[in-house]
N, C-alpha and C. Protein backbone atom coordinates (compact mmCIF):
# COMPACT_ATOMS: atom_id res chain seq x y z
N UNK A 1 148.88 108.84 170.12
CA UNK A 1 148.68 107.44 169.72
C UNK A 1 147.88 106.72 170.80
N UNK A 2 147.28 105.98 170.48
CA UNK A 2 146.08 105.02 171.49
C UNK A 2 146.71 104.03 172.24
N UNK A 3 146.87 103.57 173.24
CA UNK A 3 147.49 102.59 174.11
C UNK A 3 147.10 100.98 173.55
N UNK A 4 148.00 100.46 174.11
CA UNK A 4 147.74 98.93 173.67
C UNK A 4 146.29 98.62 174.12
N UNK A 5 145.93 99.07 175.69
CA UNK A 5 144.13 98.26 175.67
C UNK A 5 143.38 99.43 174.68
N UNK A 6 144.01 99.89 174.43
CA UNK A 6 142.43 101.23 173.78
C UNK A 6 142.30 99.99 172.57
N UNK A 7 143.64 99.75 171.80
CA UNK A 7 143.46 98.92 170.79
C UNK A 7 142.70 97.94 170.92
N UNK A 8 142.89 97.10 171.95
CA UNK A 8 142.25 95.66 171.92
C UNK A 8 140.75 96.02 172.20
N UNK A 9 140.19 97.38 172.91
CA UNK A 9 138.68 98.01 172.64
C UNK A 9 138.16 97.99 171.56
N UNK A 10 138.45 98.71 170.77
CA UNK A 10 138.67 99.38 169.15
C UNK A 10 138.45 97.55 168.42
N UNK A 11 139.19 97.39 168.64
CA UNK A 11 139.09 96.27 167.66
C UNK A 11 137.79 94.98 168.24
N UNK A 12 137.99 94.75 169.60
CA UNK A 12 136.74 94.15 170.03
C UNK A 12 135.08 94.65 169.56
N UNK A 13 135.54 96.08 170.07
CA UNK A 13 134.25 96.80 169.50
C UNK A 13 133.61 97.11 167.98
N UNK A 14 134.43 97.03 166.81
CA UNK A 14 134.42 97.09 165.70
C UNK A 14 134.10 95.67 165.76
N UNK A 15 134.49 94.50 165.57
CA UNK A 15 133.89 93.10 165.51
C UNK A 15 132.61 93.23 165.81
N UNK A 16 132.24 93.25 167.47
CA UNK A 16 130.43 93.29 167.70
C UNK A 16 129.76 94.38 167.22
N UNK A 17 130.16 94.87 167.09
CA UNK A 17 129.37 95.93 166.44
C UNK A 17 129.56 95.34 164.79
N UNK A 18 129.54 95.09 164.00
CA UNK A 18 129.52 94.45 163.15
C UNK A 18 129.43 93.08 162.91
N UNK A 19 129.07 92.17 163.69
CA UNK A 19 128.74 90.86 164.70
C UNK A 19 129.48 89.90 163.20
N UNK A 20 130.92 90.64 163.74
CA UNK A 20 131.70 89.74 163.14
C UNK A 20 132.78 88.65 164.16
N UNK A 21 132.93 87.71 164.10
CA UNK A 21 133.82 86.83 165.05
C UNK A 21 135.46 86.85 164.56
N UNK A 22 135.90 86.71 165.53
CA UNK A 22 137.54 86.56 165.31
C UNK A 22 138.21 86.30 164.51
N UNK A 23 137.57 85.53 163.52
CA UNK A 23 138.31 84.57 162.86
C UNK A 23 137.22 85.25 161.32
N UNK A 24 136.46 85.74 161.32
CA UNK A 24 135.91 86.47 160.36
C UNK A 24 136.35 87.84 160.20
N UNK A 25 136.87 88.60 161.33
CA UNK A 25 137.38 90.00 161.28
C UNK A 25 139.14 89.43 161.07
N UNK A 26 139.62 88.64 161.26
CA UNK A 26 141.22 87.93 160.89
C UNK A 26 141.00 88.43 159.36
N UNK A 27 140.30 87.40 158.74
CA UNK A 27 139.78 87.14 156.95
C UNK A 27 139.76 88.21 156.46
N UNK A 28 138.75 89.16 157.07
CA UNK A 28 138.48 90.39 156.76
C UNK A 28 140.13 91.34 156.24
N UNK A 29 140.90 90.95 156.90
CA UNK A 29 141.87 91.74 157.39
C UNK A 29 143.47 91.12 157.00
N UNK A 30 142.64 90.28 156.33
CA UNK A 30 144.18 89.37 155.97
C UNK A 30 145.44 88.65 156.80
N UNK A 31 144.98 88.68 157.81
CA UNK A 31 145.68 88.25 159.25
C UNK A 31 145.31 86.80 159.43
N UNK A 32 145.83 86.36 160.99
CA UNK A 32 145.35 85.47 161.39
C UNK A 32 144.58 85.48 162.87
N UNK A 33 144.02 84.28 162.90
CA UNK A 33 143.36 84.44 163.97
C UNK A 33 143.74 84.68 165.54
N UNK A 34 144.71 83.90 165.56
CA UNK A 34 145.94 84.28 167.35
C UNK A 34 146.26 85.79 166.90
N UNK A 35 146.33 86.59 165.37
CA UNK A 35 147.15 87.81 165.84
C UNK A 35 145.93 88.71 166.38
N UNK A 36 144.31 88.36 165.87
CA UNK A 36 143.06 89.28 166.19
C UNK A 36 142.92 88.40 167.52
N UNK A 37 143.12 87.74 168.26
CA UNK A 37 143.15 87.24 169.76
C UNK A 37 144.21 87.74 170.49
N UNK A 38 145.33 87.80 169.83
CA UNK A 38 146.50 88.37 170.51
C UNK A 38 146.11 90.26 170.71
N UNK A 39 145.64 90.67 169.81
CA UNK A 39 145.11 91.99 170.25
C UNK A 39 144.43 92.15 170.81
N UNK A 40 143.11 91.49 170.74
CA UNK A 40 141.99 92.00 171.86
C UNK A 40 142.30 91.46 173.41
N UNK A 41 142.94 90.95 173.33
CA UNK A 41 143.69 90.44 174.68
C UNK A 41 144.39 91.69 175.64
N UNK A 42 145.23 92.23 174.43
CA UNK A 42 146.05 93.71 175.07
C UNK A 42 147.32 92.51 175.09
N UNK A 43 147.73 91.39 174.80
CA UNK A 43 149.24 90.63 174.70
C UNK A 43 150.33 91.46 172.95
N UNK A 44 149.65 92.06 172.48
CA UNK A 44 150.42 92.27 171.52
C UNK A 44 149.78 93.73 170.50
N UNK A 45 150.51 94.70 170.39
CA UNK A 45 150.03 95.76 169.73
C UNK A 45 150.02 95.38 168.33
N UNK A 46 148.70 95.56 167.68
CA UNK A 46 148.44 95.80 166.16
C UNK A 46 150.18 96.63 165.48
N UNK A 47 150.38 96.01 164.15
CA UNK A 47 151.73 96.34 163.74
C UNK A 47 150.99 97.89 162.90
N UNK A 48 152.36 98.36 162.25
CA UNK A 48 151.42 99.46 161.76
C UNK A 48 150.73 98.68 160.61
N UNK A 49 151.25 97.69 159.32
CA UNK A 49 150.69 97.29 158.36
C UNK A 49 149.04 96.85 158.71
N UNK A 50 149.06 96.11 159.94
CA UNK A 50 147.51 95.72 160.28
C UNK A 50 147.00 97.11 161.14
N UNK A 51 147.67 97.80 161.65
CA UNK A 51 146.49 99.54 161.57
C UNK A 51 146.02 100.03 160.76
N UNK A 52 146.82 99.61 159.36
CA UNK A 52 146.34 100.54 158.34
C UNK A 52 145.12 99.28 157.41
N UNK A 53 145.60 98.19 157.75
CA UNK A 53 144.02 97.28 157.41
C UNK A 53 143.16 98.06 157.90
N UNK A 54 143.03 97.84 159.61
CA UNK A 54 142.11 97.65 160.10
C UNK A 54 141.17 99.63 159.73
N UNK A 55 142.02 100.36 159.35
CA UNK A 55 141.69 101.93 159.09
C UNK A 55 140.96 101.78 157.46
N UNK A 56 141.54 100.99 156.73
CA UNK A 56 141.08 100.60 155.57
C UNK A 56 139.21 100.25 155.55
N UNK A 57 139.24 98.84 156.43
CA UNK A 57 138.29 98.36 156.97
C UNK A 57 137.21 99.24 157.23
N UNK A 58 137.88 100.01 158.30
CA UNK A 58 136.71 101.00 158.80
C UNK A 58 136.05 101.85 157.98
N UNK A 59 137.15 102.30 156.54
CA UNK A 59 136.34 103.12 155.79
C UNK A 59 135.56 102.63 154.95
N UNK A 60 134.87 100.97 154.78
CA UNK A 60 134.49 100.38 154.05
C UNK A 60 133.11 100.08 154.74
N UNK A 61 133.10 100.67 155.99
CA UNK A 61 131.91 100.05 156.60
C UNK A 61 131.03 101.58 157.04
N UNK A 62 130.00 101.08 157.16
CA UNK A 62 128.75 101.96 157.44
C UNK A 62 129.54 103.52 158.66
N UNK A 63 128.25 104.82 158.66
CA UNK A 63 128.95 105.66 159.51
C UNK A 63 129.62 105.02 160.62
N UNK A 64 129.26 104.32 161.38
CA UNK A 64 129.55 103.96 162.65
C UNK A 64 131.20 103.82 162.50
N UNK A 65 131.46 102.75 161.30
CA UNK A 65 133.01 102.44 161.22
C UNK A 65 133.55 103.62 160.79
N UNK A 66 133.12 104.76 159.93
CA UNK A 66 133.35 105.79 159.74
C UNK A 66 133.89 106.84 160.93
N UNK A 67 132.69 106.91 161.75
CA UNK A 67 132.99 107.09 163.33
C UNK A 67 133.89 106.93 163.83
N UNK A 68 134.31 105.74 164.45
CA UNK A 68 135.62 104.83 164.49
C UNK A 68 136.71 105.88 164.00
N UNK A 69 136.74 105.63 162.38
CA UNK A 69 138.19 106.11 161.91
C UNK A 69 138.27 107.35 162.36
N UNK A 70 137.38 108.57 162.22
CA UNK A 70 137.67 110.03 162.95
C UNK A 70 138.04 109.62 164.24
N UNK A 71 137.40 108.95 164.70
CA UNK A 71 138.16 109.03 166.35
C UNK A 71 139.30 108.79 166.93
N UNK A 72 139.75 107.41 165.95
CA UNK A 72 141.14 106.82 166.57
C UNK A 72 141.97 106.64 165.49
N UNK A 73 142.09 106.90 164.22
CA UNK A 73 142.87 107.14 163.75
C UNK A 73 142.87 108.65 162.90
N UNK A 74 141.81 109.60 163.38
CA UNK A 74 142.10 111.38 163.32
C UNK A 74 141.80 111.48 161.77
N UNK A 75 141.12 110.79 161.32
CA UNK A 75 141.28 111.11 159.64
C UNK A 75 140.02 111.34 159.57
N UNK A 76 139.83 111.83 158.24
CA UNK A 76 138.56 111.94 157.48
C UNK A 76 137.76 111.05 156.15
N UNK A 77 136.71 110.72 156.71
CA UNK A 77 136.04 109.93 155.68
C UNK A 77 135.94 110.17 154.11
């Protein structure tokens, strides 16, 4: 399993790389905005329900997010 900062990477990095902002990757994701601040911070680990958004997410987006999901959450596109 990935550590709390790998997460707040992962998820920082999926936003710019998709030059989406906080509060647009929240929306995205059905969340709110302090909980996508509270992660990229490293103050609070993603629950599993918002891992499996944010794994959702990834398979919805171009290789790169594809990328992503093989890497840190071990699955296949």
């Amino acid at each position: 399993m990935i550590e709390r900062k790998d997460w707040s990477q992962v998820i920082r990095m999926v936003r710019a790389r998709h030059g989406m902002t906080q509060e647009q990757f929240a929306a995205k994701l059905g969340v709110t905005f302090a909980s996508v601040n509270r992660w990229e911070n490293g103050r609070v680990t993603p629950s599993r329900l918002a891992l499996r958004q944010i794994e959702d997410l990834l398979r919805g987006l171009d290789s790169d997010g594809c990328a992503l999901l093989v890497e840190y959450f071990g699955g296949e596109t």
